[in-house]
PDB file of N, CA and C in Angstrom:
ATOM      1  N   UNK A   1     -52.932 -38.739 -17.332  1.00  0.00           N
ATOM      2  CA  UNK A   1     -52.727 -39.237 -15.984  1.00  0.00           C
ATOM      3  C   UNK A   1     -52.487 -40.749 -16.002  1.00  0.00           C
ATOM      4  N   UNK A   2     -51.647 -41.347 -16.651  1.00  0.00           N
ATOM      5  CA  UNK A   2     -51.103 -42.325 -16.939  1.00  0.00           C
ATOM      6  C   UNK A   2     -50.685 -42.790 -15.823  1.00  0.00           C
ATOM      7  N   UNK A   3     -49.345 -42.505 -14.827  1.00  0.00           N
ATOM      8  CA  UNK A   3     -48.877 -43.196 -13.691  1.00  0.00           C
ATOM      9  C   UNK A   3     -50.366 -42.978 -12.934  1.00  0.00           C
ATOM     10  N   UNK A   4     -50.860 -41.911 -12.367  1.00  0.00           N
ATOM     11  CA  UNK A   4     -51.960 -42.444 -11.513  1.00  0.00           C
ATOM     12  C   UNK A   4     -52.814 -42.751 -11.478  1.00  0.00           C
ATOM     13  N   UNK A   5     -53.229 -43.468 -12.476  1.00  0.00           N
ATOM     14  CA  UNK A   5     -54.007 -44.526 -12.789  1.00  0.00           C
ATOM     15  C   UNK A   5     -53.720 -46.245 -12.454  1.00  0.00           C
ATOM     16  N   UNK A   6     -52.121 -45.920 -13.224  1.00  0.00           N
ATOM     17  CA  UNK A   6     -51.684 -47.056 -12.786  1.00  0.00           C
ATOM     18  C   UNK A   6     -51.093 -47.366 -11.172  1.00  0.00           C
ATOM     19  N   UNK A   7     -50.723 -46.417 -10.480  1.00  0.00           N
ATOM     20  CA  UNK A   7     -50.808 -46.432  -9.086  1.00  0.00           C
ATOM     21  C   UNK A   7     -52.283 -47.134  -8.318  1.00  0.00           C
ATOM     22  N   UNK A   8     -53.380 -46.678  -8.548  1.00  0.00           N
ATOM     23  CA  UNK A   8     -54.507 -46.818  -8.252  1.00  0.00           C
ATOM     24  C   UNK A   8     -54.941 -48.081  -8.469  1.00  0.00           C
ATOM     25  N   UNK A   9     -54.420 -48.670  -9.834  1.00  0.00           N
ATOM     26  CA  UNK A   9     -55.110 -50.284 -10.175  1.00  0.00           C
ATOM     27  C   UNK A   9     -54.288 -51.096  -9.352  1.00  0.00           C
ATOM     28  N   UNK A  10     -53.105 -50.979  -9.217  1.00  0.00           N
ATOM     29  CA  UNK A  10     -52.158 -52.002  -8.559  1.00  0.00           C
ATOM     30  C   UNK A  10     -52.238 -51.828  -7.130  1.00  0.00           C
ATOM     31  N   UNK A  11     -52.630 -50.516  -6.684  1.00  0.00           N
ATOM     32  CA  UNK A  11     -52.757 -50.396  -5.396  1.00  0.00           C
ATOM     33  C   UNK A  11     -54.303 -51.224  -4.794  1.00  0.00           C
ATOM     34  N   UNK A  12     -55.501 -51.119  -6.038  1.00  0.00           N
ATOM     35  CA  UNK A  12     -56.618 -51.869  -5.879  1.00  0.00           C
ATOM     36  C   UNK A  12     -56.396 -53.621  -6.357  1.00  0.00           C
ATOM     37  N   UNK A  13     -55.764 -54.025  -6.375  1.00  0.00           N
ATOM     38  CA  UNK A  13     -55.332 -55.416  -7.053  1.00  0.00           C
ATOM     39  C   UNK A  13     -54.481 -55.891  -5.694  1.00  0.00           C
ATOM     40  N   UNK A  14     -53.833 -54.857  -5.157  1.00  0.00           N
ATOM     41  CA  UNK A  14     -53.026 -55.312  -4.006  1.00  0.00           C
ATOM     42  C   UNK A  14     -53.833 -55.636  -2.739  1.00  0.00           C
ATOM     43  N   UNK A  15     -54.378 -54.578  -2.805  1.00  0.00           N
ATOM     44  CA  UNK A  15     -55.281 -54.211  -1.373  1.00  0.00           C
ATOM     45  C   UNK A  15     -56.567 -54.120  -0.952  1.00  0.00           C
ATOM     46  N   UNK A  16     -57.229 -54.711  -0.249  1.00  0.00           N
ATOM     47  CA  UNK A  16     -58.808 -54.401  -0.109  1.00  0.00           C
ATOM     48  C   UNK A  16     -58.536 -53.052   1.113  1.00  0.00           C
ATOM     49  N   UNK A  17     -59.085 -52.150   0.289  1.00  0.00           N
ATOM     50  CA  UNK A  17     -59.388 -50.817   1.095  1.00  0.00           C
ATOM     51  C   UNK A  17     -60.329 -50.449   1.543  1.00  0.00           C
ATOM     52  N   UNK A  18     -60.410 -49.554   2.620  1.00  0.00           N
ATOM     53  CA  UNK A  18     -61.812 -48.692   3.087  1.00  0.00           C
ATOM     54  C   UNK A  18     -61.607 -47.318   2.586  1.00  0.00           C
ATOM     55  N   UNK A  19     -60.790 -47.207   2.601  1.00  0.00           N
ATOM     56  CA  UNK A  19     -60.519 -45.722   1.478  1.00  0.00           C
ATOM     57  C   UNK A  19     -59.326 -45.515   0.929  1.00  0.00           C
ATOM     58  N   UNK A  20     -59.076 -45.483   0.162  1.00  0.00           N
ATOM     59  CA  UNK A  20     -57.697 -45.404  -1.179  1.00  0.00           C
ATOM     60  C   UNK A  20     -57.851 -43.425  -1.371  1.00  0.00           C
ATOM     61  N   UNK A  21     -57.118 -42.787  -1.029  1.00  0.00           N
ATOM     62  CA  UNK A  21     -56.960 -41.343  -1.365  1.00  0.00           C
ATOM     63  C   UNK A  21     -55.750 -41.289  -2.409  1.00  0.00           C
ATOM     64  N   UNK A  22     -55.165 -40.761  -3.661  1.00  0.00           N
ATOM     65  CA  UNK A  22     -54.072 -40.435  -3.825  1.00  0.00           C
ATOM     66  C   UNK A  22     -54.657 -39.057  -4.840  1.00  0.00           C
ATOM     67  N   UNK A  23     -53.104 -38.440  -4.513  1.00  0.00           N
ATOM     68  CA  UNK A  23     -53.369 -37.034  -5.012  1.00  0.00           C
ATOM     69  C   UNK A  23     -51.854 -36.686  -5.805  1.00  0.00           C
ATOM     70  N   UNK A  24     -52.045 -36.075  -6.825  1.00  0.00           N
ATOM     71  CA  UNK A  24     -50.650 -35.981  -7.465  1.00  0.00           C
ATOM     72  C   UNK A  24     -50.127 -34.071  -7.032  1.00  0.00           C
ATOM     73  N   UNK A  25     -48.660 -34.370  -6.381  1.00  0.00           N
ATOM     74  CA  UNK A  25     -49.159 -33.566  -5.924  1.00  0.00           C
ATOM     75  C   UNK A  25     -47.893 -32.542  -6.767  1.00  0.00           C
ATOM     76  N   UNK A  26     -47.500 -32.870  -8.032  1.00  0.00           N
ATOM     77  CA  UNK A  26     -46.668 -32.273  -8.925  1.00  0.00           C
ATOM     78  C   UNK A  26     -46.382 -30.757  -8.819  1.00  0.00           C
ATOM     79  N   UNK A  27     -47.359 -30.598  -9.027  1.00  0.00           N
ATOM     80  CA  UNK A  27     -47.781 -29.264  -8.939  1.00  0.00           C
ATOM     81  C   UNK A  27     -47.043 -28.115  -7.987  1.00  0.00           C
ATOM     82  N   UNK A  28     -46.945 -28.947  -6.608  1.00  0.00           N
ATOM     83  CA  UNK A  28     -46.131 -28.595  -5.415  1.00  0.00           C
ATOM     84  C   UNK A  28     -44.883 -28.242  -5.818  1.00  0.00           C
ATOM     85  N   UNK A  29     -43.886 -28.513  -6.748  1.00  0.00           N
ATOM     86  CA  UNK A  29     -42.744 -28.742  -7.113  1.00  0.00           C
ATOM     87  C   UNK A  29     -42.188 -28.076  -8.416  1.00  0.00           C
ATOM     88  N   UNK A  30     -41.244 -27.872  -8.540  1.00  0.00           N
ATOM     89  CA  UNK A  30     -40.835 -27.529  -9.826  1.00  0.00           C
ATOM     90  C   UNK A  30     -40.672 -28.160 -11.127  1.00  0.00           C
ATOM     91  N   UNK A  31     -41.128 -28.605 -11.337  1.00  0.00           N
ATOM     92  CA  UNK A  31     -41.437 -29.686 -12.753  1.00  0.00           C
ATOM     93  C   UNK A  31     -42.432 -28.787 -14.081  1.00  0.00           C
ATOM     94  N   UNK A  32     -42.706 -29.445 -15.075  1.00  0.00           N
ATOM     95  CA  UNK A  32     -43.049 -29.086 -16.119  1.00  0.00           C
ATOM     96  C   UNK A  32     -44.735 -29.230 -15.556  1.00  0.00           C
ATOM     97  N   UNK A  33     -45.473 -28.368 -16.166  1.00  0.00           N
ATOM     98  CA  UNK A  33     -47.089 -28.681 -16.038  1.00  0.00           C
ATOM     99  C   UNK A  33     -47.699 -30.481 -16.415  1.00  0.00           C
ATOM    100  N   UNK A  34     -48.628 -30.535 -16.173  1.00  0.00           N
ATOM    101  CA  UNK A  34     -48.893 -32.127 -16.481  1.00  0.00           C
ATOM    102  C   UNK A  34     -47.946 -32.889 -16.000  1.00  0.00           C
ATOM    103  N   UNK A  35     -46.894 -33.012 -15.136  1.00  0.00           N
ATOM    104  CA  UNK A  35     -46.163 -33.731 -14.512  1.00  0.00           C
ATOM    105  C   UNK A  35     -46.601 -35.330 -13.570  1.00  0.00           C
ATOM    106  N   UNK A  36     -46.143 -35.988 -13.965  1.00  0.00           N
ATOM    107  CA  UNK A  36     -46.839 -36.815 -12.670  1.00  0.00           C
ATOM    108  C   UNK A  36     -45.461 -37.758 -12.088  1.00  0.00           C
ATOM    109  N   UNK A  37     -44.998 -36.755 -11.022  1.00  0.00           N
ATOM    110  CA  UNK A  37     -43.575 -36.910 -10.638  1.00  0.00           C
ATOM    111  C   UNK A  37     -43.843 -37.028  -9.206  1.00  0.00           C
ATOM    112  N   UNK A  38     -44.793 -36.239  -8.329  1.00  0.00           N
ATOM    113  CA  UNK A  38     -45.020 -36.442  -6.964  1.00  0.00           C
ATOM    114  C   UNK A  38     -46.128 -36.898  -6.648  1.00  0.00           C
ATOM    115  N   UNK A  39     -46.381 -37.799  -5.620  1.00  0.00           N
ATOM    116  CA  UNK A  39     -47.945 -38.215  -5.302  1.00  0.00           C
ATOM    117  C   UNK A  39     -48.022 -37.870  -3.780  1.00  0.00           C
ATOM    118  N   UNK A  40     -49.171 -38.084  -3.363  1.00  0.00           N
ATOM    119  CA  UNK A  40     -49.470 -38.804  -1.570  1.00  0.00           C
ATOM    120  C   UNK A  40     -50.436 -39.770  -1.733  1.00  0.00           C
ATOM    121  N   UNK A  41     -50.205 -40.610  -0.818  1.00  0.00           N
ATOM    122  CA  UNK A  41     -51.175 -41.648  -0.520  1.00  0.00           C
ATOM    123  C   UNK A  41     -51.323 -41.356   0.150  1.00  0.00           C
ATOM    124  N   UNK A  42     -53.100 -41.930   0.773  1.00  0.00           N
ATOM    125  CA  UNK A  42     -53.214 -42.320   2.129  1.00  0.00           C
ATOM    126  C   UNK A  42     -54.165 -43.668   1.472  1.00  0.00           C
ATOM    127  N   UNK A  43     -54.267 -44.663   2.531  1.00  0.00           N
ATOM    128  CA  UNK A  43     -54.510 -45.968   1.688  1.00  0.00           C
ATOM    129  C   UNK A  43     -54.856 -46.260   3.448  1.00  0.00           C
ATOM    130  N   UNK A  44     -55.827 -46.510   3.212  1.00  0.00           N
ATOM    131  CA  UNK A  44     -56.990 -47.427   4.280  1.00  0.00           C
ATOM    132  C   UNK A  44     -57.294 -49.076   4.232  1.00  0.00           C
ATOM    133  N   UNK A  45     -56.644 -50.121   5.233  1.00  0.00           N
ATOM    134  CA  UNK A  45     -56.816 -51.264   4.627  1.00  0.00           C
ATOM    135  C   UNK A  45     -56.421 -52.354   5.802  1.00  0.00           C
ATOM    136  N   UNK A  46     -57.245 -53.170   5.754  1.00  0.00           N
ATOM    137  CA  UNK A  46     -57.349 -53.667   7.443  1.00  0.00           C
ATOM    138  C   UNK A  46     -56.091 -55.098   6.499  1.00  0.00           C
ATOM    139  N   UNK A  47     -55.519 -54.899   5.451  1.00  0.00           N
ATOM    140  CA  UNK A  47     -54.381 -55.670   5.380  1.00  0.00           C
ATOM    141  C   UNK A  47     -53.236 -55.312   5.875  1.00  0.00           C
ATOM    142  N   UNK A  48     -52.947 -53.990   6.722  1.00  0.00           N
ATOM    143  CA  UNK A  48     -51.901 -53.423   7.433  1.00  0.00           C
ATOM    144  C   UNK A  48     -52.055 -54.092   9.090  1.00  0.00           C
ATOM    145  N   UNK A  49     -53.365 -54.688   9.678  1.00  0.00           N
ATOM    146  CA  UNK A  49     -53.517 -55.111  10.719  1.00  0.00           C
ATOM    147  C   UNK A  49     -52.211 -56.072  11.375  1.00  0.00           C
ATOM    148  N   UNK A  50     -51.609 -55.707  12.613  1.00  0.00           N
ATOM    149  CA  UNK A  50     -50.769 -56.639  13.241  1.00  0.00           C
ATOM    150  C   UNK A  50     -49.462 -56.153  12.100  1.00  0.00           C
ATOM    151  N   UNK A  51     -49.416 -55.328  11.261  1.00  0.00           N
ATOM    152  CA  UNK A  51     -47.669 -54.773  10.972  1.00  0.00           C
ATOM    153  C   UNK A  51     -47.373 -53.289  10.948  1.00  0.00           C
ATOM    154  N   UNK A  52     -46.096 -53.400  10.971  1.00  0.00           N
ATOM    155  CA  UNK A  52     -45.156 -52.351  11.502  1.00  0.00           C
ATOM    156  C   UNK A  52     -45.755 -51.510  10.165  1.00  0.00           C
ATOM    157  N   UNK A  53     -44.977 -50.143  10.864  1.00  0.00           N
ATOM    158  CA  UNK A  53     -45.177 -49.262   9.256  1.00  0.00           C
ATOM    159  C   UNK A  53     -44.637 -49.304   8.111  1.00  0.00           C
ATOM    160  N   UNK A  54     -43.061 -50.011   8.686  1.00  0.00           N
ATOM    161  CA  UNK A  54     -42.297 -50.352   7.436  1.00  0.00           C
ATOM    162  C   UNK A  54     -42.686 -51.165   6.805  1.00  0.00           C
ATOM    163  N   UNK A  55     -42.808 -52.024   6.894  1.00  0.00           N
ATOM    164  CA  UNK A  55     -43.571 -53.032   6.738  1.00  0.00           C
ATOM    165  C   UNK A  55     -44.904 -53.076   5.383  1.00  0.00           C
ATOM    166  N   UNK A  56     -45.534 -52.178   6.183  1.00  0.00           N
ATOM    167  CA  UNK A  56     -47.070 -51.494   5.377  1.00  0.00           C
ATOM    168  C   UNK A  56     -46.763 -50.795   4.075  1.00  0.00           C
ATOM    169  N   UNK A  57     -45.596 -49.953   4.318  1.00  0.00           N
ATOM    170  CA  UNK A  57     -44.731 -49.164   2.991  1.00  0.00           C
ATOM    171  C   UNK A  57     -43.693 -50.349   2.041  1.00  0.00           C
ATOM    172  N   UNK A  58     -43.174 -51.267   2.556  1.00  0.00           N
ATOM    173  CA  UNK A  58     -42.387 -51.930   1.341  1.00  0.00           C
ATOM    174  C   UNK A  58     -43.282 -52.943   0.715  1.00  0.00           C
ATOM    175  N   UNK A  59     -44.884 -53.181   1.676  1.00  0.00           N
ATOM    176  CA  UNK A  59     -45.760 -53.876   0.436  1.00  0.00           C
ATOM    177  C   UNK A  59     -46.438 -52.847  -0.137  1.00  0.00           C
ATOM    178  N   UNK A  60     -46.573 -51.605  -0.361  1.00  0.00           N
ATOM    179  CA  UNK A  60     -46.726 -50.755  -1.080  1.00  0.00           C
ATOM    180  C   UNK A  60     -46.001 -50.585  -2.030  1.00  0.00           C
ATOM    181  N   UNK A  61     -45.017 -50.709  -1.601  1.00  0.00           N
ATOM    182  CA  UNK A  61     -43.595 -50.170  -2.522  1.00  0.00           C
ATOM    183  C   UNK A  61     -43.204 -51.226  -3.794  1.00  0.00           C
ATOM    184  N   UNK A  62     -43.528 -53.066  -3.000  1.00  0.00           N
ATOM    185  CA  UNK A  62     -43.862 -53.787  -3.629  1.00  0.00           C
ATOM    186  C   UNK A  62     -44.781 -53.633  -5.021  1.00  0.00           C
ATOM    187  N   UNK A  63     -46.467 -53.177  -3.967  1.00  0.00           N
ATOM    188  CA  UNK A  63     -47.393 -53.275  -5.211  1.00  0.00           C
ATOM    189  C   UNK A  63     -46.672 -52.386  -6.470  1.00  0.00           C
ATOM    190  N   UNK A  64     -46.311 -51.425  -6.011  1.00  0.00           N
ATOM    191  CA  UNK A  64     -45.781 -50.311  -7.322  1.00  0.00           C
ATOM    192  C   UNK A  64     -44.489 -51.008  -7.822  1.00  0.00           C
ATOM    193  N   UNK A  65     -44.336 -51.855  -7.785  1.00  0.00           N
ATOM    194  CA  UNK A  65     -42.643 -51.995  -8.014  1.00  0.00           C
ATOM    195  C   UNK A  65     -42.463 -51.640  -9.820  1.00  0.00           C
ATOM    196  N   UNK A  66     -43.105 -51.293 -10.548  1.00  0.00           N
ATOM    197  CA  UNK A  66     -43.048 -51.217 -11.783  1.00  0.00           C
ATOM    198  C   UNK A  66     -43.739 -49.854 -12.191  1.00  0.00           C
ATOM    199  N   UNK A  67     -43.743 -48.933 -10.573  1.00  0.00           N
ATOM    200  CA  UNK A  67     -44.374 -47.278 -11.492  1.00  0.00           C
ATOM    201  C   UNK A  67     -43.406 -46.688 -10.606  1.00  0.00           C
ATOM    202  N   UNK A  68     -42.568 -47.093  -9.359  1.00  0.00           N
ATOM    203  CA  UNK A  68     -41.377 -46.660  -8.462  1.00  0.00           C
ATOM    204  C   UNK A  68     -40.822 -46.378  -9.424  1.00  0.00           C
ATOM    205  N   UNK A  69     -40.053 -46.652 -10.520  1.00  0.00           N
ATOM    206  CA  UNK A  69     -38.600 -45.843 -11.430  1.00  0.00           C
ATOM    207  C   UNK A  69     -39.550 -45.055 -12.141  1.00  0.00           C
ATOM    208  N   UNK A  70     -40.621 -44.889 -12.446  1.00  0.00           N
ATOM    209  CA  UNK A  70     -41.157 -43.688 -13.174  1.00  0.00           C
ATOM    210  C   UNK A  70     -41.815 -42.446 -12.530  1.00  0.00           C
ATOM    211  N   UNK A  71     -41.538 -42.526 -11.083  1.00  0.00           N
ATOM    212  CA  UNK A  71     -42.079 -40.814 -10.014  1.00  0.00           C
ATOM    213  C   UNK A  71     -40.688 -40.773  -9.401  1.00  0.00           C
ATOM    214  N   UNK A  72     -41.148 -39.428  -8.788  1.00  0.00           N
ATOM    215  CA  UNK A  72     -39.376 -38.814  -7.900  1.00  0.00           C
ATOM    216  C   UNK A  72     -40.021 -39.157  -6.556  1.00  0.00           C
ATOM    217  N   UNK A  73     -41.414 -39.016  -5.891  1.00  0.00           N
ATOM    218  CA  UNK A  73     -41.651 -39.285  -4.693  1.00  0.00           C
ATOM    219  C   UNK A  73     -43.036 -39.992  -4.418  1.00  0.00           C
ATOM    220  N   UNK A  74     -43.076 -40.363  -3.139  1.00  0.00           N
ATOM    221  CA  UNK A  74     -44.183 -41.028  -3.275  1.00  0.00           C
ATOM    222  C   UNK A  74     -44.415 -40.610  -1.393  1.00  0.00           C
ATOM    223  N   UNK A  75     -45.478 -39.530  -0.956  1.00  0.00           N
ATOM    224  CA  UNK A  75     -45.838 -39.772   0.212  1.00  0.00           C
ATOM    225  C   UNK A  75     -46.553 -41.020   1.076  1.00  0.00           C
ATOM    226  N   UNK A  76     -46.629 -41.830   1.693  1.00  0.00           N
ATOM    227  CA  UNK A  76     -47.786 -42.788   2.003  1.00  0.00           C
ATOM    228  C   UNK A  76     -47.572 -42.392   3.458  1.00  0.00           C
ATOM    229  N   UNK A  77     -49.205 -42.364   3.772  1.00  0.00           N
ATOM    230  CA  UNK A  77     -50.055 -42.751   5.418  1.00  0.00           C
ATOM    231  C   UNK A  77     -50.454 -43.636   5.146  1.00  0.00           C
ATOM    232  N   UNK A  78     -50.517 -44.961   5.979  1.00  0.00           N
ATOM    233  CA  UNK A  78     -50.828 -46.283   5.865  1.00  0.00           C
ATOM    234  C   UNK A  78     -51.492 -46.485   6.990  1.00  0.00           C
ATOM    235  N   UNK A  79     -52.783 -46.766   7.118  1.00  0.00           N
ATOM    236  CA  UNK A  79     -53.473 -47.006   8.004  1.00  0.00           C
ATOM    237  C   UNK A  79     -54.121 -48.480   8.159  1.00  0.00           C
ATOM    238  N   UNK A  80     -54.860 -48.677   9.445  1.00  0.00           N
ATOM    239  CA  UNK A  80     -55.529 -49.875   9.652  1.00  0.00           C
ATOM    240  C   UNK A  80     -57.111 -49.127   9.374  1.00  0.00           C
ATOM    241  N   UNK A  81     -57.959 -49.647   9.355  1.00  0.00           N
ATOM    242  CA  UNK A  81     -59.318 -49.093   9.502  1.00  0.00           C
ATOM    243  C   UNK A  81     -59.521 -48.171  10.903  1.00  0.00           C
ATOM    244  N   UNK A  82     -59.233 -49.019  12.036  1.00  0.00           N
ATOM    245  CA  UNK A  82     -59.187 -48.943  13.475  1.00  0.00           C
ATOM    246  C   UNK A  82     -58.597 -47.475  13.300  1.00  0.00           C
ATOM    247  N   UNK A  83     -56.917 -47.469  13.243  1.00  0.00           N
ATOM    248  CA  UNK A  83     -56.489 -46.659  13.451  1.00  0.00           C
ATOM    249  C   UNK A  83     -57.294 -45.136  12.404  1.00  0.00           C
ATOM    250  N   UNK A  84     -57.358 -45.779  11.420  1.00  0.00           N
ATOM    251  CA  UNK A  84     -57.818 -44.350  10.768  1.00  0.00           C
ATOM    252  C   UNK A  84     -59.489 -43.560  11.451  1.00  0.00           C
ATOM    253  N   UNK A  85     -60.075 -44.446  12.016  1.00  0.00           N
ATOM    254  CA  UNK A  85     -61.228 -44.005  12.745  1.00  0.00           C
ATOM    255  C   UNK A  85     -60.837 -44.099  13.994  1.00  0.00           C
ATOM    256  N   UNK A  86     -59.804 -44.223  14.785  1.00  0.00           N
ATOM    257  CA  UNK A  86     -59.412 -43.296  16.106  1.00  0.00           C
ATOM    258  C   UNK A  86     -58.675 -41.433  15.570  1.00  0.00           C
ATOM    259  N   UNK A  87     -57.674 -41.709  14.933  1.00  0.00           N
ATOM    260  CA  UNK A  87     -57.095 -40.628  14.805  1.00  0.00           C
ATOM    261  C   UNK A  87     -57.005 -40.075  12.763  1.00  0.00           C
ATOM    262  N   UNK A  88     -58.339 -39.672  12.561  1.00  0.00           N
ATOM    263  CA  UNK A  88     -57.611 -39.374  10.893  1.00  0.00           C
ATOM    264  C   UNK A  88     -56.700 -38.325  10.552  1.00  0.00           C
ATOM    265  N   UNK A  89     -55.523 -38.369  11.104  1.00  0.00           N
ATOM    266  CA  UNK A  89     -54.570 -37.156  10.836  1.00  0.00           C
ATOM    267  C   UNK A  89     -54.246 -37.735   9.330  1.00  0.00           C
ATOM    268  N   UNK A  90     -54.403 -36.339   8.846  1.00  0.00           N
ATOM    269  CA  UNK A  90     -53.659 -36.547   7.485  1.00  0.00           C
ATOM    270  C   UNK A  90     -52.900 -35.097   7.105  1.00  0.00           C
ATOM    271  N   UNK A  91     -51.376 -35.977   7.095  1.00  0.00           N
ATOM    272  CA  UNK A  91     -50.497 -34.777   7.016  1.00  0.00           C
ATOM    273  C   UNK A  91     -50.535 -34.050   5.685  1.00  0.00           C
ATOM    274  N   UNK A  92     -50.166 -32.560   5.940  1.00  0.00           N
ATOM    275  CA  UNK A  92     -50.255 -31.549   4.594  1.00  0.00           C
ATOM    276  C   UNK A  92     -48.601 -32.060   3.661  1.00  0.00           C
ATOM    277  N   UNK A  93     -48.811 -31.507   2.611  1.00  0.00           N
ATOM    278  CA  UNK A  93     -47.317 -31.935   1.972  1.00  0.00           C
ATOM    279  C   UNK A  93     -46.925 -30.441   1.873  1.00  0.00           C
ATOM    280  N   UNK A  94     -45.381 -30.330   1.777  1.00  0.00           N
ATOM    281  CA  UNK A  94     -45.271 -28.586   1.651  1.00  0.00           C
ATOM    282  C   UNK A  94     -45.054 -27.955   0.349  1.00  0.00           C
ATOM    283  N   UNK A  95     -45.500 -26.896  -0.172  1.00  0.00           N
ATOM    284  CA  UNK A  95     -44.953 -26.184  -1.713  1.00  0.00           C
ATOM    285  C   UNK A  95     -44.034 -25.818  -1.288  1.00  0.00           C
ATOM    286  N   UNK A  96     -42.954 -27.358  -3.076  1.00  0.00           N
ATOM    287  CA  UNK A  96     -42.181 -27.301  -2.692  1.00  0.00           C
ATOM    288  C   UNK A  96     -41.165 -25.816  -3.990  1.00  0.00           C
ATOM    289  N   UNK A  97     -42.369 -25.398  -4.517  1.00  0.00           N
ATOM    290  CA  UNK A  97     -42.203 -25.063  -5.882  1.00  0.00           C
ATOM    291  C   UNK A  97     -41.521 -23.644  -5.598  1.00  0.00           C
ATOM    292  N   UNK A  98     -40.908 -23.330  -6.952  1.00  0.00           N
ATOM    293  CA  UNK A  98     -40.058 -22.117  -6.703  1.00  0.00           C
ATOM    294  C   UNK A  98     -41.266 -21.044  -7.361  1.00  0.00           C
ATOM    295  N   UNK A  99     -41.611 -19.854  -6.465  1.00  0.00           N
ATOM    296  CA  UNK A  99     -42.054 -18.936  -7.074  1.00  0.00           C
ATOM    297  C   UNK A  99     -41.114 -17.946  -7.554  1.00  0.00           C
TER     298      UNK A  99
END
């Protein structure tokens, strides 16, 4: 678990969080076993306060800028603290895998 590890340190180096979730979610997909090709985030962090969502995702996209060419996707929910303790929706991802 090489990339998500390294997702996780850069995402903790980037960000002071209240909760950091990521889940690989390979598995979902058609890829080889041990894959680490799809993720989700959800990333809790009152450094999203006062910005847009885009915003919240290209300093994400930022922190990773050196594990982005090594996955095919990357889900992120980007929350404020606030917002994640009004509404914690956290969306499902779909199997995307061929049975």
């Amino acid at each position: 678990m090489i990339i998500y590890e390294t997702i996780l340190q850069r995402l903790n180096e980037s960000f002071i969080t209240e909760h950091l979730f990521l889940e690989n979610e390979s598995f979902k997909h058609n890829v080889p076993s041990n894959s680490e090709s799809h993720f989700k985030l959800v990333i809790v962090s009152n450094n999203f306060n006062n910005m847009p969502k885009v915003q919240r995702h290209q300093d994400i996209y930022s922190a990773l800028s050196d594990v982005m060419n090594k996955i095919h996707a990357l889900s992120i929910q980007a929350f404020t603290l606030d917002e994640y303790e009004k509404n914690p929706v956290i969306l499902e991802s779909p199997d995307c895998s061929k049975k």
